[in-house]
N, C-alpha and C. Protein backbone atom coordinates (compact mmCIF):
# COMPACT_ATOMS: atom_id res chain seq x y z
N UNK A 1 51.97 -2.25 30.16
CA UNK A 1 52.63 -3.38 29.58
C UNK A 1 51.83 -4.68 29.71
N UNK A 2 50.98 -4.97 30.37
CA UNK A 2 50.44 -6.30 30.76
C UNK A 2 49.11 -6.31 29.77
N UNK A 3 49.31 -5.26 29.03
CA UNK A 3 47.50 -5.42 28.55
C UNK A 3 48.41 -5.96 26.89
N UNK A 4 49.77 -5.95 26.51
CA UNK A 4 50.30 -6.91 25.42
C UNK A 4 50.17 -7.94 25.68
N UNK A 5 50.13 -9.00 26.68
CA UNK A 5 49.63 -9.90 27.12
C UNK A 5 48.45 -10.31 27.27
N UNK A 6 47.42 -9.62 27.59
CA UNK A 6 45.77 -10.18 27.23
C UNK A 6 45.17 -9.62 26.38
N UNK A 7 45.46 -9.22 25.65
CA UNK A 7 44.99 -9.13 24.32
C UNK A 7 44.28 -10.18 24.07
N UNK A 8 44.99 -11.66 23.99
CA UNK A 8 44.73 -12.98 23.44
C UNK A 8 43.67 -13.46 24.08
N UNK A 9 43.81 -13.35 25.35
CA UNK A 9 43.21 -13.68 26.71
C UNK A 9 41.51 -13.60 26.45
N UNK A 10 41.35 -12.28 26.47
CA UNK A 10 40.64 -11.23 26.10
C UNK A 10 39.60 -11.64 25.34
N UNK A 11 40.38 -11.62 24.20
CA UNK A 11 39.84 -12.28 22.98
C UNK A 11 38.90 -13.53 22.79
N UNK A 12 39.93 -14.53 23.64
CA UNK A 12 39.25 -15.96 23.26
C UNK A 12 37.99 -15.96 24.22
N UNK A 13 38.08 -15.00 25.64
CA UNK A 13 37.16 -15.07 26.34
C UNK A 13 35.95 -14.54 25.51
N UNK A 14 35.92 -13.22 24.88
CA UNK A 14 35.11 -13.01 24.31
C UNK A 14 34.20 -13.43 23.25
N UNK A 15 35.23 -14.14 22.12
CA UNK A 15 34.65 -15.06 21.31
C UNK A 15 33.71 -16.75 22.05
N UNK A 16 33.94 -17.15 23.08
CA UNK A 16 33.38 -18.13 23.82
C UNK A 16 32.06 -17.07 24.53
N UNK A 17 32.36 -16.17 25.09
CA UNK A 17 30.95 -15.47 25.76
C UNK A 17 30.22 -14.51 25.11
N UNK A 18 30.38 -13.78 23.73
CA UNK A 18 29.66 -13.44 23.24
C UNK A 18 29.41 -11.76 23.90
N UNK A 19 29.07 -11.25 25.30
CA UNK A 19 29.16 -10.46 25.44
C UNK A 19 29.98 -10.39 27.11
N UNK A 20 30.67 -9.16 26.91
CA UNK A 20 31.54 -9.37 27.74
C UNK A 20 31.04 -7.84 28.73
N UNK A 21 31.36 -7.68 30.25
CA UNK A 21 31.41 -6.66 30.97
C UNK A 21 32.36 -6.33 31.08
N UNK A 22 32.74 -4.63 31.38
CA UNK A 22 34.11 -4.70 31.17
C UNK A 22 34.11 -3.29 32.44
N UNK A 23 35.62 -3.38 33.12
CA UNK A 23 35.52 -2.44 34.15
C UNK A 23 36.64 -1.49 33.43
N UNK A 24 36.91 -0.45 33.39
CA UNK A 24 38.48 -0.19 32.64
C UNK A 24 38.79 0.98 33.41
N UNK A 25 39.95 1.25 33.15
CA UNK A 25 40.44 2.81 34.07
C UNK A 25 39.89 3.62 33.59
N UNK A 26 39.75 4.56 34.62
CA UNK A 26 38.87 6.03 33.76
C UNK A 26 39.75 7.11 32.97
N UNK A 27 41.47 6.92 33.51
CA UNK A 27 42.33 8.07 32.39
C UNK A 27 41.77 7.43 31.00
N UNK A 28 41.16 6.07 30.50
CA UNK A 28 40.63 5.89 29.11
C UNK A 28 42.30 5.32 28.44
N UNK A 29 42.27 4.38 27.62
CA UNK A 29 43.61 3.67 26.77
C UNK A 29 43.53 2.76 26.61
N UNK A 30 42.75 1.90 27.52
CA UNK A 30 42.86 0.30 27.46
C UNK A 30 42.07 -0.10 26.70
N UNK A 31 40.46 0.34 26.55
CA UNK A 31 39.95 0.06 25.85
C UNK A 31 40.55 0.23 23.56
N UNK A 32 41.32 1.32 23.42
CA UNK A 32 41.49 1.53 22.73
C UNK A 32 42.65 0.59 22.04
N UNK A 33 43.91 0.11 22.94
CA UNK A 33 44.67 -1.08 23.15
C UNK A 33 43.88 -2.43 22.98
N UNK A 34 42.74 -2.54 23.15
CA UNK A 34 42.01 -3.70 22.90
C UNK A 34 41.23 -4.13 21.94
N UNK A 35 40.51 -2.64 21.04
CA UNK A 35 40.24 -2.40 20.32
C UNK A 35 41.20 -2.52 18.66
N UNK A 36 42.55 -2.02 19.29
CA UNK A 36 43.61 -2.37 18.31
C UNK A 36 43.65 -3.56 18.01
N UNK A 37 43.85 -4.35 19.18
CA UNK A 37 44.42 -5.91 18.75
C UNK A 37 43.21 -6.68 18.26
N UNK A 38 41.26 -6.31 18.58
CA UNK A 38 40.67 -7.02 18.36
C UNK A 38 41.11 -6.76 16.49
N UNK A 39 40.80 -5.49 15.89
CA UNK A 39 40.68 -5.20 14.30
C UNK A 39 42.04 -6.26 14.13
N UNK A 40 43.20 -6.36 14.57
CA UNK A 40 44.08 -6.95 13.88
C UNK A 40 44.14 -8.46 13.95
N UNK A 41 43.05 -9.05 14.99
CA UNK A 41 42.56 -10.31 14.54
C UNK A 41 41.28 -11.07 13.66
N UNK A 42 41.42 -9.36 13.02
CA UNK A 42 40.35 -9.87 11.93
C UNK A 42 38.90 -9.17 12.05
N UNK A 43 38.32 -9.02 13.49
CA UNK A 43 37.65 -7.93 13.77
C UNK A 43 36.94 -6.48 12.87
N UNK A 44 35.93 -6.44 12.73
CA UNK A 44 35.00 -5.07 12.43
C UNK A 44 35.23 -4.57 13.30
N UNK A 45 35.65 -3.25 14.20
CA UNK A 45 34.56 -2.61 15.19
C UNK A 45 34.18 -1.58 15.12
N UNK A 46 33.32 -1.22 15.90
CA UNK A 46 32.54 0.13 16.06
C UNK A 46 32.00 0.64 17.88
N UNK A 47 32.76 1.65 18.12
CA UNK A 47 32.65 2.10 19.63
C UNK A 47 31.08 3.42 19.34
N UNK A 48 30.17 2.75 20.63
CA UNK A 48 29.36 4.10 20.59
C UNK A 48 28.80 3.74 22.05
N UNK A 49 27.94 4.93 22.00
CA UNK A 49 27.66 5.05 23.61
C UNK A 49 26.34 3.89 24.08
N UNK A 50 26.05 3.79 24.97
CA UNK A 50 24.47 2.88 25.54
C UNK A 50 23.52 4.00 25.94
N UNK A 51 24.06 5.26 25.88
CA UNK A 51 22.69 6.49 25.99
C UNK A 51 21.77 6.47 24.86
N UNK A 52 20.73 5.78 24.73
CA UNK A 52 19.76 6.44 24.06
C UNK A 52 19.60 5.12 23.06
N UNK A 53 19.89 3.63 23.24
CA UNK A 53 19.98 2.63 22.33
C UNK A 53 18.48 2.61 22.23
N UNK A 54 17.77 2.27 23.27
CA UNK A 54 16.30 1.82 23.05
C UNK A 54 16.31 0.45 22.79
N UNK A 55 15.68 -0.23 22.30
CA UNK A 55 15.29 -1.72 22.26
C UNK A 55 16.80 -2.21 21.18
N UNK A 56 17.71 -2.90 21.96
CA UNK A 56 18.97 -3.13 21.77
C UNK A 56 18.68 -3.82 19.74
N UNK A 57 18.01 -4.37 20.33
CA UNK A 57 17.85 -5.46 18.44
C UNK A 57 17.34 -4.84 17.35
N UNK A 58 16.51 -4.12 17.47
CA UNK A 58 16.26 -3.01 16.91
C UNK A 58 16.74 -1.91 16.19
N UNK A 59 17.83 -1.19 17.00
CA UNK A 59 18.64 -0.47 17.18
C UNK A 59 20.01 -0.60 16.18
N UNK A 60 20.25 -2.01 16.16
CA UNK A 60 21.29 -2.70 16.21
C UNK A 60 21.14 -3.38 14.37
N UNK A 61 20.17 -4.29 14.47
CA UNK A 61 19.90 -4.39 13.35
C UNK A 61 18.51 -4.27 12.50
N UNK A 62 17.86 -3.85 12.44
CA UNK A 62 16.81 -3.47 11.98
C UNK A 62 16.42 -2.13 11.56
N UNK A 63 15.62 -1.81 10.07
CA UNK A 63 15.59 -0.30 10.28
C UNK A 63 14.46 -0.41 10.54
N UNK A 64 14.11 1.47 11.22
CA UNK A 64 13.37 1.82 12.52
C UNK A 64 13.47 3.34 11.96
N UNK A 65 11.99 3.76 12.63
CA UNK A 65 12.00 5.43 12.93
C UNK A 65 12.04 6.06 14.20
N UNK A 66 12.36 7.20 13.73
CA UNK A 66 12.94 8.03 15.00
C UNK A 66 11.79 9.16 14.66
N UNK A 67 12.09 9.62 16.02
CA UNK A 67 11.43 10.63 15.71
C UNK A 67 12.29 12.28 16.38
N UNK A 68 12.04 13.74 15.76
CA UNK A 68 13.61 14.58 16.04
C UNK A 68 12.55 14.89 17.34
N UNK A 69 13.46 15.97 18.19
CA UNK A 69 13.56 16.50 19.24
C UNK A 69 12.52 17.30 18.69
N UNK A 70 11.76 18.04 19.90
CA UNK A 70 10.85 18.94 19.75
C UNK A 70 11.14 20.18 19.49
N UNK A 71 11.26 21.00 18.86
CA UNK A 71 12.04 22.04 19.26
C UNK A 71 11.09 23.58 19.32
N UNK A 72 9.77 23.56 19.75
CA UNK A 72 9.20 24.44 20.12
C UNK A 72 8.19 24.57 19.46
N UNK A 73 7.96 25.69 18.80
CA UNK A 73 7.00 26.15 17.92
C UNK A 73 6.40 25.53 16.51
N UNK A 74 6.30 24.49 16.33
CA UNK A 74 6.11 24.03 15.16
C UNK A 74 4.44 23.74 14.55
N UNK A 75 4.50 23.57 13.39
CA UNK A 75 2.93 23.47 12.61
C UNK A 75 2.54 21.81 12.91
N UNK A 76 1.09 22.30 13.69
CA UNK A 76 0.71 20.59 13.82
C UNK A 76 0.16 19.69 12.68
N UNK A 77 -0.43 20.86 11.98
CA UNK A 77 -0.57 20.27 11.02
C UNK A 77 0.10 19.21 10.01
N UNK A 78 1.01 19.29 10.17
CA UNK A 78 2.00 18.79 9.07
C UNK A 78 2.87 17.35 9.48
N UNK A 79 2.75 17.19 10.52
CA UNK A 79 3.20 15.78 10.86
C UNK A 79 2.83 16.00 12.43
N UNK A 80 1.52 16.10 13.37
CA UNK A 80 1.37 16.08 14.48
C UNK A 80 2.24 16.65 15.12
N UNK A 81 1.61 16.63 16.77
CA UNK A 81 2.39 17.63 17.27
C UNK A 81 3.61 16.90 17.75
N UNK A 82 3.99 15.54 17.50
CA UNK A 82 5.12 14.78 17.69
C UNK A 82 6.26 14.94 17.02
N UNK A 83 5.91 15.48 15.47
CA UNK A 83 6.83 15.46 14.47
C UNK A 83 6.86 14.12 13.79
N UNK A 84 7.33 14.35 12.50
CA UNK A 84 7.44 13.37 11.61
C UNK A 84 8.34 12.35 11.88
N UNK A 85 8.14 11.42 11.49
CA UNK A 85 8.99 9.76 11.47
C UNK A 85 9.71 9.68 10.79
N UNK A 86 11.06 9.46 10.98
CA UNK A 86 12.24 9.54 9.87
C UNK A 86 13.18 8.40 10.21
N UNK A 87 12.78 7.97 9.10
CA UNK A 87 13.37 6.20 8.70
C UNK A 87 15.15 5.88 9.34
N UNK A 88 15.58 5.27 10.28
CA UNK A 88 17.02 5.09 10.30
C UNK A 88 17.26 3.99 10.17
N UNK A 89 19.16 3.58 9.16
CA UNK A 89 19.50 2.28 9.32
C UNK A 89 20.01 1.62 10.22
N UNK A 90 19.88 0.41 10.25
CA UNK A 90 20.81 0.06 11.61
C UNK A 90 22.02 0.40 11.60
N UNK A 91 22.04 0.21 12.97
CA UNK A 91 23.62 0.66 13.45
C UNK A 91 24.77 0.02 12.79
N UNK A 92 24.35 -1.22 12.72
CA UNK A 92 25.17 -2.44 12.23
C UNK A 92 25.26 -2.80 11.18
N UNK A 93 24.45 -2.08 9.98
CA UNK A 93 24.04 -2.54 9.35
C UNK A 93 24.97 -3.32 8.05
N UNK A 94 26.11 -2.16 7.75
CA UNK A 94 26.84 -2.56 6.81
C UNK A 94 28.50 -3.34 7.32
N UNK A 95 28.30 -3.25 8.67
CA UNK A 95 29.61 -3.78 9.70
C UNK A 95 29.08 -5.36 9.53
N UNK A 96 27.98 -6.40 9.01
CA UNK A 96 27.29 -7.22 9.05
C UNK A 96 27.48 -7.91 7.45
N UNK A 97 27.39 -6.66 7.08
CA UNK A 97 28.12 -7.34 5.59
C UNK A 97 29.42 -8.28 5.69
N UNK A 98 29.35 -9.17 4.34
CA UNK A 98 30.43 -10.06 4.19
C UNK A 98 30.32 -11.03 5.43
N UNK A 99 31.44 -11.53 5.96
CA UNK A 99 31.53 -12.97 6.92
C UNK A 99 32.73 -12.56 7.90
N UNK A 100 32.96 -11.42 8.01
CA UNK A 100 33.84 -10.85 9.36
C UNK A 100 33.28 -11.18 10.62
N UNK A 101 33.83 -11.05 11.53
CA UNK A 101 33.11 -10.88 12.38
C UNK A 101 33.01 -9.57 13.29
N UNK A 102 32.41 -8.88 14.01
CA UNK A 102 32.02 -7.57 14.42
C UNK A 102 31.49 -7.95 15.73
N UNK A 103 32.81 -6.51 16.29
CA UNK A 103 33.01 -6.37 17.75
C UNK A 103 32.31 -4.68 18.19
N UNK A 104 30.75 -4.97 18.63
CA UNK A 104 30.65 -3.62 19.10
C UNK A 104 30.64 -3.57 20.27
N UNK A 105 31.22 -1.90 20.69
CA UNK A 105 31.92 -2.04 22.23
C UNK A 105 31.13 -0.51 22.59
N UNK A 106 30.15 -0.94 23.64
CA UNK A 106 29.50 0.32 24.13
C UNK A 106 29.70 0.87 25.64
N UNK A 107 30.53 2.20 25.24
CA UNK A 107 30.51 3.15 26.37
C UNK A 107 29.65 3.28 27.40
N UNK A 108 29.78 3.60 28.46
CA UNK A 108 28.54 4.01 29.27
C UNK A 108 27.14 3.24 29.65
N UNK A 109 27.58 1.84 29.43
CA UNK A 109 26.79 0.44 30.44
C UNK A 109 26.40 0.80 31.27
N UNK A 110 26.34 1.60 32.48
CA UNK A 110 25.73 1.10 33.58
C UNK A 110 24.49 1.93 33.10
N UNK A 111 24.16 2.25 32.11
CA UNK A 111 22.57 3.17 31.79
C UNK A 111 21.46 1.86 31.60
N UNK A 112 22.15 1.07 31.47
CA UNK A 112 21.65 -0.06 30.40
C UNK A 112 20.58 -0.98 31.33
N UNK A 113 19.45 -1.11 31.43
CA UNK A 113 18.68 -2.18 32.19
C UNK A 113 19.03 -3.22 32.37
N UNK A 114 18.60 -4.42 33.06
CA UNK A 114 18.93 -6.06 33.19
C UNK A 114 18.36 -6.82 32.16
N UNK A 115 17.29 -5.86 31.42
CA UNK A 115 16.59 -6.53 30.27
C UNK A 115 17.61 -6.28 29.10
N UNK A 116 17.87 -5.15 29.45
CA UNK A 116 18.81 -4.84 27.77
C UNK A 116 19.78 -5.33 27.52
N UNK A 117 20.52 -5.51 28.93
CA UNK A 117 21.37 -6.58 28.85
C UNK A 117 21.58 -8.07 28.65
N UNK A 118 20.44 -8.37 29.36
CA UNK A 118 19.90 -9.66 28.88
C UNK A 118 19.80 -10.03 27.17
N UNK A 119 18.72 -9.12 26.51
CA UNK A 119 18.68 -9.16 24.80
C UNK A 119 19.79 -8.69 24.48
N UNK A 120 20.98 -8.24 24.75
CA UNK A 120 22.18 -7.93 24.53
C UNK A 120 23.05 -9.64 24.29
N UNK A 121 22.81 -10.38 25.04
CA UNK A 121 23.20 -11.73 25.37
C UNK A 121 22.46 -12.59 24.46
N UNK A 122 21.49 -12.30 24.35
CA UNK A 122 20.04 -13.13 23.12
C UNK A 122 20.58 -13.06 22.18
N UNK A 123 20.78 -11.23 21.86
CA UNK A 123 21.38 -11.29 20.55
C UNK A 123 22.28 -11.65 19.89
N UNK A 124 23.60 -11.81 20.32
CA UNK A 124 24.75 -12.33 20.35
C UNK A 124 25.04 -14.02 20.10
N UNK A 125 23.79 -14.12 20.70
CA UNK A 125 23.19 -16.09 20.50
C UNK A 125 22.89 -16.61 19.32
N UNK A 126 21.94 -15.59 18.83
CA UNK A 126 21.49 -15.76 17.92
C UNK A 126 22.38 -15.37 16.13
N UNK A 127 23.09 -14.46 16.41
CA UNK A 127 24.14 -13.73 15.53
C UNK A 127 25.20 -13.84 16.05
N UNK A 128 26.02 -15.04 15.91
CA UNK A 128 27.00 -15.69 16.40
C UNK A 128 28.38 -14.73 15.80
N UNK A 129 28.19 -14.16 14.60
CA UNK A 129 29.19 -12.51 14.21
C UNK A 129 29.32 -12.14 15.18
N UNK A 130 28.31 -11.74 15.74
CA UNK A 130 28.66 -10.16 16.77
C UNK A 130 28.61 -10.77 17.93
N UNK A 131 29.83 -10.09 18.48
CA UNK A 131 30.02 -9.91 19.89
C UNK A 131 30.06 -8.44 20.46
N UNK A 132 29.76 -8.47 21.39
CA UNK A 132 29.22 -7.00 22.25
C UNK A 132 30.25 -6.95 23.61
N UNK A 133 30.65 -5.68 23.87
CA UNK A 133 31.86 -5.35 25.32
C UNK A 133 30.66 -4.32 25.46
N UNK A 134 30.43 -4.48 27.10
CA UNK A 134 29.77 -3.09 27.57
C UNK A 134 30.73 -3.03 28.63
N UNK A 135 30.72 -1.41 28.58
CA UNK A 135 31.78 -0.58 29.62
C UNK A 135 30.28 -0.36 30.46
N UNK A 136 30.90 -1.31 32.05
CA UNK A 136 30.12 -1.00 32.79
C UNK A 136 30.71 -0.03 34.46
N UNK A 137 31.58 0.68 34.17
CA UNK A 137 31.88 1.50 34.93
C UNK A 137 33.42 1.42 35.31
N UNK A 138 34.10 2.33 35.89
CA UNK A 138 35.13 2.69 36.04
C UNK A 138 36.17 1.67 36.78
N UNK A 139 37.13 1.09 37.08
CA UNK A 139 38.54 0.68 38.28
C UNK A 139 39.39 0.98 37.78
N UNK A 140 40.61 0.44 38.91
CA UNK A 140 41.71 1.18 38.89
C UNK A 140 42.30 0.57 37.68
N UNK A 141 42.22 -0.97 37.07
CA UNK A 141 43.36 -1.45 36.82
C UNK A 141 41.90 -2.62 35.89
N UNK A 142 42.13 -2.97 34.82
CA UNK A 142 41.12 -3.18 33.33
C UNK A 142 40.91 -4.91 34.03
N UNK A 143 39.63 -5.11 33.88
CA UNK A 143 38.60 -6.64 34.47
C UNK A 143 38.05 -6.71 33.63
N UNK A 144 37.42 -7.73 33.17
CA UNK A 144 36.36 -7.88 32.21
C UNK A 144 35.98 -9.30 32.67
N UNK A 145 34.45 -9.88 32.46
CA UNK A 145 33.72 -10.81 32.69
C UNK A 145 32.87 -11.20 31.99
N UNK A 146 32.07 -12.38 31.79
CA UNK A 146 30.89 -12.39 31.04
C UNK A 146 29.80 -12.36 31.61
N UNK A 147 29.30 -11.08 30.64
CA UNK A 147 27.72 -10.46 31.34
C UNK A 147 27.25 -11.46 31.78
N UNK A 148 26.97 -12.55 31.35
CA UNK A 148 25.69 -13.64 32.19
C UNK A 148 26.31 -13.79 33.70
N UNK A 149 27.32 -13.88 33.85
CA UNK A 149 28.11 -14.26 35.24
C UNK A 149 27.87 -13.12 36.27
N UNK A 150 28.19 -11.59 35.18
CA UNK A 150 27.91 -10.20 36.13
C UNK A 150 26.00 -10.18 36.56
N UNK A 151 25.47 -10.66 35.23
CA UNK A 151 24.08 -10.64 35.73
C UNK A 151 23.24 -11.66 36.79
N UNK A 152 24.04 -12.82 36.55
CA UNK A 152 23.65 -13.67 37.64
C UNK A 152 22.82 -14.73 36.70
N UNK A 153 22.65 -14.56 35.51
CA UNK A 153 21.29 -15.68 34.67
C UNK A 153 22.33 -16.46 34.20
């Protein structure tokens, strides 16, 4: 019942800090409760994990190649023994469209370096749209802060 109440809270904190840390229970709900009320104040969002972002700005908005998994036996000839480069869009890319604003909220923070977090905060500066929630690990009962405060800069 108390999370109908900061919803608002929540909110305005986030829109003033841009990216927020967030502790939440591990049965999982709150985030999804927060997620509700951000879309119904107007809000884009999009939930994905912090495994495997790589250079956050990048990632986020810019297209970039990847390259696939190795998967054994393959001809070197034909695109090295790395495998071929295959073009991806950003993550963000079409959540950026129009003049909404866009709330991405990534799972599994504590993977995340002090740097990434840091350009996590850059970015957000700079692209005053997006605001960023990283789930940085589990409590009993839902906290949230602003990363610069959790990071100390």
């Amino acid at each position: 019942m108390p999370l109908l109440l900061l919803g608002g809270g929540f909110r305005r904190e986030l829109e003033s800090a841009g990216v927020m840390a967030v502790h939440a229970p591990l049965e999982g709900g709150a985030e999804t409760r927060l997620l509700r009320r951000l879309r119904a104040a107007g809000y884009r969002t999009q939930i994905t994990s912090a495994r495997g972002l790589g250079d956050p700005e990048v990632f986020l908005l810019q297209k970039h190649g990847v390259r696939p998994p190795h998967l054994g036996h393959q001809s070197v000839g034909r695109g090295a023994a790395v495998g071929e480069v295959q073009e991806v869009m950003p993550q963000l890319g079409e959540l950026l469209l129009g003049d909404k604003p866009v709330v991405l909220w990534l799972i599994e923070g504590q993977v995340l370096s002090r740097s990434e977090l840091l350009s996590l905060c850059d970015l957000c500066r700079r692209e005053p749209r997006l605001k960023v929630v990283v789930e940085m690990g589990g409590a009993r009962s839902l906290r949230w802060q602003p990363m610069k405060r959790l990071l100390g800069a």
